[in-house]
C-alpha atoms as a PDB file:
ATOM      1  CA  UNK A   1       5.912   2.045   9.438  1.00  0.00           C
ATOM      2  CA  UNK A   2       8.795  -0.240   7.498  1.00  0.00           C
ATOM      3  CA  UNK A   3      11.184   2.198   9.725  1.00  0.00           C
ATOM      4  CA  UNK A   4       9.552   0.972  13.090  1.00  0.00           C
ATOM      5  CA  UNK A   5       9.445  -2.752  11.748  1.00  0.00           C
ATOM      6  CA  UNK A   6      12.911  -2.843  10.525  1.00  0.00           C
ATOM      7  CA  UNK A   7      13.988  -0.930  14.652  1.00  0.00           C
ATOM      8  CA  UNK A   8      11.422  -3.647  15.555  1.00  0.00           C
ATOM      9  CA  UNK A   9       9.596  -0.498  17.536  1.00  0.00           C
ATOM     10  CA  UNK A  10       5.921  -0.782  16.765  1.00  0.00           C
ATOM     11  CA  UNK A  11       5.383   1.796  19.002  1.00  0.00           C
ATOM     12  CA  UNK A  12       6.622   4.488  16.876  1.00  0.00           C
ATOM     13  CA  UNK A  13       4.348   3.638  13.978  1.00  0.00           C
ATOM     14  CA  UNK A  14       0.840   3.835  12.861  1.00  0.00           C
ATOM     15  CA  UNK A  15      -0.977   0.326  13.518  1.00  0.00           C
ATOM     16  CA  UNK A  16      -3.931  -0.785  12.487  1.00  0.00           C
ATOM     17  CA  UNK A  17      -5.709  -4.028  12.835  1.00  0.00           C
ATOM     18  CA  UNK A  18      -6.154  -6.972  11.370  1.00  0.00           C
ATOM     19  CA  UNK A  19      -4.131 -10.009  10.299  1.00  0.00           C
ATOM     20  CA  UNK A  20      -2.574  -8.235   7.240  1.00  0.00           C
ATOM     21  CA  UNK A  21      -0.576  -6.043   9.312  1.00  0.00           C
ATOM     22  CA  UNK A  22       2.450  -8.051   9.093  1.00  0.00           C
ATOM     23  CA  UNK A  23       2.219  -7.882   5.397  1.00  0.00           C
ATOM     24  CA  UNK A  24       3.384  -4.443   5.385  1.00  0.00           C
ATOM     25  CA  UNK A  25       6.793  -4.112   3.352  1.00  0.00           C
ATOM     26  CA  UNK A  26       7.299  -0.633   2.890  1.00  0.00           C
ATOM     27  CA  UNK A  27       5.931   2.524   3.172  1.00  0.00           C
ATOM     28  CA  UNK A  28       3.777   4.361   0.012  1.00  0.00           C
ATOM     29  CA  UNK A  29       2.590   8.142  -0.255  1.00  0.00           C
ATOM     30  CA  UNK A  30      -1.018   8.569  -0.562  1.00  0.00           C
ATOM     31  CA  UNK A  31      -0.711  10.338  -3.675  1.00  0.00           C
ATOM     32  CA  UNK A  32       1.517   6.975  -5.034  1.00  0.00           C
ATOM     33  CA  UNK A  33      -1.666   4.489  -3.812  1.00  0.00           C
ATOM     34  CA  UNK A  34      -4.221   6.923  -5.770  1.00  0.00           C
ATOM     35  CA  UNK A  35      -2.307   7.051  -8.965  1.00  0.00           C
ATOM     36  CA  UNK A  36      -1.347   3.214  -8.698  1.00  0.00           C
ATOM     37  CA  UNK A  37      -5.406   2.614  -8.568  1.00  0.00           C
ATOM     38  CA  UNK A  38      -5.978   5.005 -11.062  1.00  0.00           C
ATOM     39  CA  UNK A  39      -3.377   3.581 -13.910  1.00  0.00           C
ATOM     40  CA  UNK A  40      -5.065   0.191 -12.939  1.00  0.00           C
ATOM     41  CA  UNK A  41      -8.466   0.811 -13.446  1.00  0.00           C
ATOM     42  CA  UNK A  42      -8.085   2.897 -16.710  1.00  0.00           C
ATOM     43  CA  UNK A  43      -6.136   0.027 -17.788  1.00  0.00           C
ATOM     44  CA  UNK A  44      -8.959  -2.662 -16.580  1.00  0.00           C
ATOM     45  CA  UNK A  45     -11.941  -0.217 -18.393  1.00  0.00           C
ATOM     46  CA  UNK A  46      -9.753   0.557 -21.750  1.00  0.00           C
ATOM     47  CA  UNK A  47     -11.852  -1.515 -24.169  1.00  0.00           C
ATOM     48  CA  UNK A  48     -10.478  -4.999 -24.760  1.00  0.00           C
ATOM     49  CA  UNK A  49      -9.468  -6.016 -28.804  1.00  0.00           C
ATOM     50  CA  UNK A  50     -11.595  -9.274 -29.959  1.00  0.00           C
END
């Protein structure tokens, strides 16, 4: 999708709606999203000092 935005050819890329669309800056593996997630919310349960 950053490929077809920087060609400015929409057409060539997956779309999908709503008004965050433009927001897209670059392009992320599944697996990268999933283990991004996962480091936050391990980090967000770990039990907080005090």
């Amino acid at each position: 999708m950053a490929k077809a935005r920087r060609r400015r050819n929409p057409a060539h890329a997956p779309l999908y709606a709503g008004e965050a669309v433009g927001l897209a800056t670059a392009e992320r593996s599944p697996t990268g999203v999933v283990r991004k997630l996962n480091a936050y919310a391990e980090k967000r349960s770990a039990p907080q000092p005090g």
